[in-house]
N, C-alpha and C. Protein backbone atom coordinates (compact mmCIF):
# COMPACT_ATOMS: atom_id res chain seq x y z
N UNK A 1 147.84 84.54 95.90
CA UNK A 1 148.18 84.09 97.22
C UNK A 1 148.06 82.57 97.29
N UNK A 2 147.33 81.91 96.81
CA UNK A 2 146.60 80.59 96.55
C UNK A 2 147.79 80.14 95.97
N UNK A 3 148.49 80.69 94.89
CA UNK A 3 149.51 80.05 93.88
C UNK A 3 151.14 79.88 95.12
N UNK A 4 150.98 80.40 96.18
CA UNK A 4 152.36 80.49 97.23
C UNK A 4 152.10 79.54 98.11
N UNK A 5 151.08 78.98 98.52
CA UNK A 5 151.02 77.84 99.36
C UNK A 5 151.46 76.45 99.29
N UNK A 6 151.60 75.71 100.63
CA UNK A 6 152.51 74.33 100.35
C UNK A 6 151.74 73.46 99.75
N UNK A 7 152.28 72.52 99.19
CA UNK A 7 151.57 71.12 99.16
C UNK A 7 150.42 70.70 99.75
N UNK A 8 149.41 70.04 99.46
CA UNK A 8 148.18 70.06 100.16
C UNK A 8 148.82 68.61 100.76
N UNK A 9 148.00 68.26 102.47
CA UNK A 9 148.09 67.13 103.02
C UNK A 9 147.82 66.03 101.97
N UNK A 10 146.53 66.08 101.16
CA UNK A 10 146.07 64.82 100.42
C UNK A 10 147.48 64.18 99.81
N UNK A 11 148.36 65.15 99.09
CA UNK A 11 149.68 64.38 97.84
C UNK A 11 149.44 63.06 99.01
N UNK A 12 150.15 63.36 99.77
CA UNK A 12 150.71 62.42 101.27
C UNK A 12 149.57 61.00 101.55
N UNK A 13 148.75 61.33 101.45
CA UNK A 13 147.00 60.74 101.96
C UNK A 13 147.27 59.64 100.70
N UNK A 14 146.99 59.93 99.45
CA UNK A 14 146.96 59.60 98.25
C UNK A 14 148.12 58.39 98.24
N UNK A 15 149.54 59.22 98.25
CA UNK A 15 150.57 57.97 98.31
C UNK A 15 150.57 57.41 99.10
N UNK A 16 150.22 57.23 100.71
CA UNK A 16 150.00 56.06 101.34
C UNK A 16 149.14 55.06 101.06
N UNK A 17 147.76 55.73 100.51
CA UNK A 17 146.74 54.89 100.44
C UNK A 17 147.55 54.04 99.37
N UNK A 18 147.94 54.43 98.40
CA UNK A 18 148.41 53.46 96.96
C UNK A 18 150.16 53.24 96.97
N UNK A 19 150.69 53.24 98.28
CA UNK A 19 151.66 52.86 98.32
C UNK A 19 152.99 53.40 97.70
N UNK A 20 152.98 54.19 96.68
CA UNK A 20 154.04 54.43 96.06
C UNK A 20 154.42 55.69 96.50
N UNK A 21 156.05 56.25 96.02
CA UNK A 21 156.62 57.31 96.34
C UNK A 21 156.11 58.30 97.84
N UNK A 22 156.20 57.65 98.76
CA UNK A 22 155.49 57.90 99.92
C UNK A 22 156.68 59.21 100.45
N UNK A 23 158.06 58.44 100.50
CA UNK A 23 159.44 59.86 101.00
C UNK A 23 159.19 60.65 100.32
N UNK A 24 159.16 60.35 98.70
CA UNK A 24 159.23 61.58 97.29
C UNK A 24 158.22 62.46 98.36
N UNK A 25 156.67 61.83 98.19
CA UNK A 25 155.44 63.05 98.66
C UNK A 25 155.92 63.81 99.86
N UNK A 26 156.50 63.00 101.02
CA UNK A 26 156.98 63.50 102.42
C UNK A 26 157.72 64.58 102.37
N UNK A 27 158.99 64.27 101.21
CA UNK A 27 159.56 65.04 101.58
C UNK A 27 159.61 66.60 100.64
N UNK A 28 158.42 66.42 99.67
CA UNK A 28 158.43 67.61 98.79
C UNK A 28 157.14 68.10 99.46
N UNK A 29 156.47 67.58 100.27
CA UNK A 29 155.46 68.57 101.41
C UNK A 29 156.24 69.65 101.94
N UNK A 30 157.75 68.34 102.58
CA UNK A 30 158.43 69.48 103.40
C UNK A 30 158.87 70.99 103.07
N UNK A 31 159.81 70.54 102.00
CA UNK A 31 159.99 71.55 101.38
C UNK A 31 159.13 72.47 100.63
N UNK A 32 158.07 72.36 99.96
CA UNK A 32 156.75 73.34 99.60
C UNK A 32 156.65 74.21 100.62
N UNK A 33 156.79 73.51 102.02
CA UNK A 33 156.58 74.42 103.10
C UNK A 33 157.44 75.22 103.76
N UNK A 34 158.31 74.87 103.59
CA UNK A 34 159.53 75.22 103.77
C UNK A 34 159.73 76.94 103.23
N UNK A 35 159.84 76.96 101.89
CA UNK A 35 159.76 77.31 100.55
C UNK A 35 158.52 78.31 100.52
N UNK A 36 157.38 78.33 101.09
CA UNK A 36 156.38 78.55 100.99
C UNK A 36 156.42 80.08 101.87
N UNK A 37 157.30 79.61 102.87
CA UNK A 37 157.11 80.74 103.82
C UNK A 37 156.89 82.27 102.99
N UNK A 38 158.51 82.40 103.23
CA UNK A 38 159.36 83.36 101.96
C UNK A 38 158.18 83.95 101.36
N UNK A 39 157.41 82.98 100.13
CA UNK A 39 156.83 83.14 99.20
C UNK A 39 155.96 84.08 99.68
N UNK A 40 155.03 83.41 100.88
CA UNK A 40 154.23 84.05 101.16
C UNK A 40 154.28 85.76 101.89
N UNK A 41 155.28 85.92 102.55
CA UNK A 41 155.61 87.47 102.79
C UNK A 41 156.40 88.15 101.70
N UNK A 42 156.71 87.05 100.23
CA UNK A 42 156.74 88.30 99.77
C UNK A 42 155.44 88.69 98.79
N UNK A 43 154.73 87.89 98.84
CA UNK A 43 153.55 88.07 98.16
C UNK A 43 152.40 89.34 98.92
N UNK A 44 152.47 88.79 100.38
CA UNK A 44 151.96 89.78 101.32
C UNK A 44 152.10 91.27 101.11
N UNK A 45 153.95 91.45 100.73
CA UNK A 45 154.16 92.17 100.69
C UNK A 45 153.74 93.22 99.52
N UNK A 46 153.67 92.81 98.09
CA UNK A 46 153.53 93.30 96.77
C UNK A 46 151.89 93.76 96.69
N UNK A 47 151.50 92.61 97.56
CA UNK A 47 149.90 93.17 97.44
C UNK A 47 149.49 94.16 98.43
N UNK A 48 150.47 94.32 99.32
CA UNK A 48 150.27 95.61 100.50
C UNK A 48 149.30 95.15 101.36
């Protein structure tokens, strides 16, 4: 279940603090989460 979840806030935390690839982190949060949903009902699902 652990392995279906999004991106943790920190990626995001991390690249601001040090400046680099700040959209890259933004926007692959988004999508993890995005992405994540799905994952997670069907994972829900297999484990009953």
């Amino acid at each position: 279940m652990i392995a279906a979840l999004p991106a943790a806030q920190n990626l995001f935390t991390h690249t601001s603090h040090y400046g680099v690839a700040e959209r890259f982190a933004r926007d692959s949060i988004l999508l993890s989460t995005l992405l994540s949903v799905p994952a997670l009902i069907a994972v829900a699902a297999l484990l009953g």
